[in-house]
C-alpha atoms as a PDB file:
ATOM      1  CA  UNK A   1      34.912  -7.864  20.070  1.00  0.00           C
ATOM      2  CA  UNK A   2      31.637  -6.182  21.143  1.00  0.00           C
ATOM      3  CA  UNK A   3      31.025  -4.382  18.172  1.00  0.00           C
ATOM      4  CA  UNK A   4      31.586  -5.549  14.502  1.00  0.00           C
ATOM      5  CA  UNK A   5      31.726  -4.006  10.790  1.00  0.00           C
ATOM      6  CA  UNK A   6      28.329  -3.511   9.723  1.00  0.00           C
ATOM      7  CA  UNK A   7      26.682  -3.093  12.874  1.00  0.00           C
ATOM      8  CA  UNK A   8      24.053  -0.590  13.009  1.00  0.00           C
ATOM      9  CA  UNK A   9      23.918   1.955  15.776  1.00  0.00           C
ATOM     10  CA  UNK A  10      21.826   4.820  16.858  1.00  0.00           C
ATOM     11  CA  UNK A  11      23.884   7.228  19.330  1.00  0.00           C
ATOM     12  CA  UNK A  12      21.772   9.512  21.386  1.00  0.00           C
ATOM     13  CA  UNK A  13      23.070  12.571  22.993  1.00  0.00           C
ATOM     14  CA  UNK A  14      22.495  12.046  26.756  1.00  0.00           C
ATOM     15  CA  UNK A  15      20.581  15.810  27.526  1.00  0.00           C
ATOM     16  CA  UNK A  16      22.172  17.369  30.476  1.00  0.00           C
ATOM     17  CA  UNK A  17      20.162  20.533  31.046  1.00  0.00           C
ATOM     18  CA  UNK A  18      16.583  21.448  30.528  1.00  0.00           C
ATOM     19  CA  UNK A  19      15.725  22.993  27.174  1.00  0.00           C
ATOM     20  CA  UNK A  20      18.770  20.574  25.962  1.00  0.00           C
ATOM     21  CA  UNK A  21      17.750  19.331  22.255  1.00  0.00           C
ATOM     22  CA  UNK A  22      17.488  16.168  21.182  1.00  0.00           C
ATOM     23  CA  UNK A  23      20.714  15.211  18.631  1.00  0.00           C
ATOM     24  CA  UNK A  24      20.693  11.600  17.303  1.00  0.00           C
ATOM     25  CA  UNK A  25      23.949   9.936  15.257  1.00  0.00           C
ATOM     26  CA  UNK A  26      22.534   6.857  13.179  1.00  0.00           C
ATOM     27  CA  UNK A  27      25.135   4.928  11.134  1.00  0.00           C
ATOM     28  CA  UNK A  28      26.831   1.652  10.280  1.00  0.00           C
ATOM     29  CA  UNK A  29      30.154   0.782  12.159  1.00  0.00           C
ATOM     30  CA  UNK A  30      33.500   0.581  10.057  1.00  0.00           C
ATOM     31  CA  UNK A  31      35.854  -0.010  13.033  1.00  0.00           C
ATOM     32  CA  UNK A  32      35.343  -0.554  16.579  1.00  0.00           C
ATOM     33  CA  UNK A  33      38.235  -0.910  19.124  1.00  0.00           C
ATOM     34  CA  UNK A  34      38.302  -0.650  23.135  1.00  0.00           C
ATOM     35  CA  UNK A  35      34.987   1.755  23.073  1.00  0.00           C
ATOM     36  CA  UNK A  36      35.897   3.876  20.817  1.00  0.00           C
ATOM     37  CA  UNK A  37      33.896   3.245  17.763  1.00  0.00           C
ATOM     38  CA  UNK A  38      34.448   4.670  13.651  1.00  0.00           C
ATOM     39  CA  UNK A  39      30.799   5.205  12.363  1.00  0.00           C
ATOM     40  CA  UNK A  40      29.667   6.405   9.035  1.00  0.00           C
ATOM     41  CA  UNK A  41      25.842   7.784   8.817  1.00  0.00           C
ATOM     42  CA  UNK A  42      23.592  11.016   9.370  1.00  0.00           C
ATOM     43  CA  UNK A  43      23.082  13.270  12.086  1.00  0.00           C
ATOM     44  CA  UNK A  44      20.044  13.948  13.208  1.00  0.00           C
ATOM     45  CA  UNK A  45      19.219  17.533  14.914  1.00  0.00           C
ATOM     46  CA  UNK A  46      16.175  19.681  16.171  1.00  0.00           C
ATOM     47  CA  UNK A  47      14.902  22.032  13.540  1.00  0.00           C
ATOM     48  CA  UNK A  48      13.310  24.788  15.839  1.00  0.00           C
ATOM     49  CA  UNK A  49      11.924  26.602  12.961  1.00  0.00           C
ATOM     50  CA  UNK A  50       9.742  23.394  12.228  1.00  0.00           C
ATOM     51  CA  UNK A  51       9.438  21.838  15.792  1.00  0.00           C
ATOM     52  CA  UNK A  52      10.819  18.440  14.741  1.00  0.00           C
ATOM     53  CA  UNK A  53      14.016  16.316  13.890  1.00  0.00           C
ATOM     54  CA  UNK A  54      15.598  16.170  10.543  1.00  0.00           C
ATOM     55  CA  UNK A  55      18.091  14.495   8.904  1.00  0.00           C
ATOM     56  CA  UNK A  56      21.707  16.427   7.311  1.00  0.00           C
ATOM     57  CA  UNK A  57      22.038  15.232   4.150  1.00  0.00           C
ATOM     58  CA  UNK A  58      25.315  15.169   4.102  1.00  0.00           C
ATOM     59  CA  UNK A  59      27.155  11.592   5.195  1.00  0.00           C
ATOM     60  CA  UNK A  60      29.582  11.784   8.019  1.00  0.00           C
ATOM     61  CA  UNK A  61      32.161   9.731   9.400  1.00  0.00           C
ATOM     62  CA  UNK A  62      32.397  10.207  13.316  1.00  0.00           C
ATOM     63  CA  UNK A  63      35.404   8.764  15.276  1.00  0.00           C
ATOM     64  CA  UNK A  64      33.014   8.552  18.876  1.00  0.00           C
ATOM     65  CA  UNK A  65      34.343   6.948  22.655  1.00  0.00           C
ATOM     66  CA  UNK A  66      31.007   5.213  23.466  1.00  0.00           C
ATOM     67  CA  UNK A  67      32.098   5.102  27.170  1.00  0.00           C
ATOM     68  CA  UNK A  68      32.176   8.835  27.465  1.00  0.00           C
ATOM     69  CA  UNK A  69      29.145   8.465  29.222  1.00  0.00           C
ATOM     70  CA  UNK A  70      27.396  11.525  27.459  1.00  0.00           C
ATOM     71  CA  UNK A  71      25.974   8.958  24.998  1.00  0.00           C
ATOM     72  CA  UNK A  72      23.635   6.685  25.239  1.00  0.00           C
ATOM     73  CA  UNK A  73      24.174   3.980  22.503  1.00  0.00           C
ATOM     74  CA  UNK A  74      21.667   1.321  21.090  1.00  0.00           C
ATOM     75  CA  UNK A  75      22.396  -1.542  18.770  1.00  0.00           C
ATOM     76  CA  UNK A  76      19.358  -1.424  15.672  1.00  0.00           C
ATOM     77  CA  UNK A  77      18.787  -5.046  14.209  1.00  0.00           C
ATOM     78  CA  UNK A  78      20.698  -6.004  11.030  1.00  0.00           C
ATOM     79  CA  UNK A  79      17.936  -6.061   8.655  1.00  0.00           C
ATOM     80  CA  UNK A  80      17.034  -2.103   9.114  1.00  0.00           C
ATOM     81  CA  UNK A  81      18.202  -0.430   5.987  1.00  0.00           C
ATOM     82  CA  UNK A  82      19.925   2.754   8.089  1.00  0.00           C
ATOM     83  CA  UNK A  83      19.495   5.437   5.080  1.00  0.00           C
ATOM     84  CA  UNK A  84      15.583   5.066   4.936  1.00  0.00           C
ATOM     85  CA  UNK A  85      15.298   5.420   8.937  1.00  0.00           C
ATOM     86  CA  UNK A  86      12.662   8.170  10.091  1.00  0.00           C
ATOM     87  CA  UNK A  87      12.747   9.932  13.227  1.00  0.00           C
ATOM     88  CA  UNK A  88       8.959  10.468  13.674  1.00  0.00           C
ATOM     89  CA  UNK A  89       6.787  12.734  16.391  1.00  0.00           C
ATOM     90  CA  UNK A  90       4.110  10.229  17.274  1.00  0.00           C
ATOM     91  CA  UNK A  91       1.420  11.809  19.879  1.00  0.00           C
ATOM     92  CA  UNK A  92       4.170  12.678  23.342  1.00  0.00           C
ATOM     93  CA  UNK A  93       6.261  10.290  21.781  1.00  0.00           C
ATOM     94  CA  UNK A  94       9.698   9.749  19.048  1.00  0.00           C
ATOM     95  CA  UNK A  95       9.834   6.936  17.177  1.00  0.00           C
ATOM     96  CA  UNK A  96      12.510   5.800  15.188  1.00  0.00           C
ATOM     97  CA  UNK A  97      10.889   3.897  12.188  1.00  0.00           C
ATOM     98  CA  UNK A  98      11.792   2.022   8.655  1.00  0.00           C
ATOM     99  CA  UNK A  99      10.161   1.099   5.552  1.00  0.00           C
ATOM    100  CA  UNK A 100      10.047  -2.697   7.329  1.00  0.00           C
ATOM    101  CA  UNK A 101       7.524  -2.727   9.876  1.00  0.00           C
ATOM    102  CA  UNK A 102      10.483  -1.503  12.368  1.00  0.00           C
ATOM    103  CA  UNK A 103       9.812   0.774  15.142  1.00  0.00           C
ATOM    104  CA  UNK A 104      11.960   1.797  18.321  1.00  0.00           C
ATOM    105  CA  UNK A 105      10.423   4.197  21.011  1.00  0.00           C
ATOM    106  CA  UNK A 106      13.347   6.778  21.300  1.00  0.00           C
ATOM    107  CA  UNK A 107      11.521   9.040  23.827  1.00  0.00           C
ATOM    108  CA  UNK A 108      14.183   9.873  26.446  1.00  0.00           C
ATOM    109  CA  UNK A 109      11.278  11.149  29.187  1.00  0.00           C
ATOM    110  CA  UNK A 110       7.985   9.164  29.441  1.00  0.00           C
ATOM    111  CA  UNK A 111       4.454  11.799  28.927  1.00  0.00           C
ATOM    112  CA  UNK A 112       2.105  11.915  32.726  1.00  0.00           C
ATOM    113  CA  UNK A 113      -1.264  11.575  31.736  1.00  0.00           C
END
């Protein structure tokens, strides 16, 4: 099996369309079967008042086909503690970062200088 309980994933929204905001699933796997995964964590979605991410409080449990090919899925290493991940504006760039020296470039379109 590809995926296992306890596996850590961040799901990103594949943006179709220009203007398209940036919506981010982060969670821990409780079932995975034939690419369609069970996945309980926090949505993550553009506040436009604010001009940045933040996270719902509220804990959901998402029943997602990760071969829908609208997502694009990454595995985060086992160590990183899922509820304290930060989704971060650093300079043109989003970082996905933890309280243990982790960070993940999530930019989905790289700045010209």
């Amino acid at each position: 099996m590809l995926l296992q309980k306890g596996d850590k994933l961040l799901i990103a929204h594949r943006r179709l369309f220009q203007g398209d905001a940036e919506r981010y699933f982060i969670g821990s796997v409780e079932a995975y079967d034939q690419g369609v995964v069970r996945i309980i964590g926090h949505t993550w979605v553009h506040d436009v008042a604010h001009g940045k991410l933040i996270r719902k409080e509220d804990k959901r449990c998402k029943i997602i086909s990760l071969v829908s090919g609208s997502l694009l899925t990454y595995q985060l290493p086992a160590h990183v503690a899922v509820d304290l991940l930060r989704i971060e504006q650093h300079k043109q760039h989003l970082v996905l970062t933890g309280g243990d020296n982790f960070i993940m470039d999530i930019s989905d379109r790289v700045a010209i200088a």
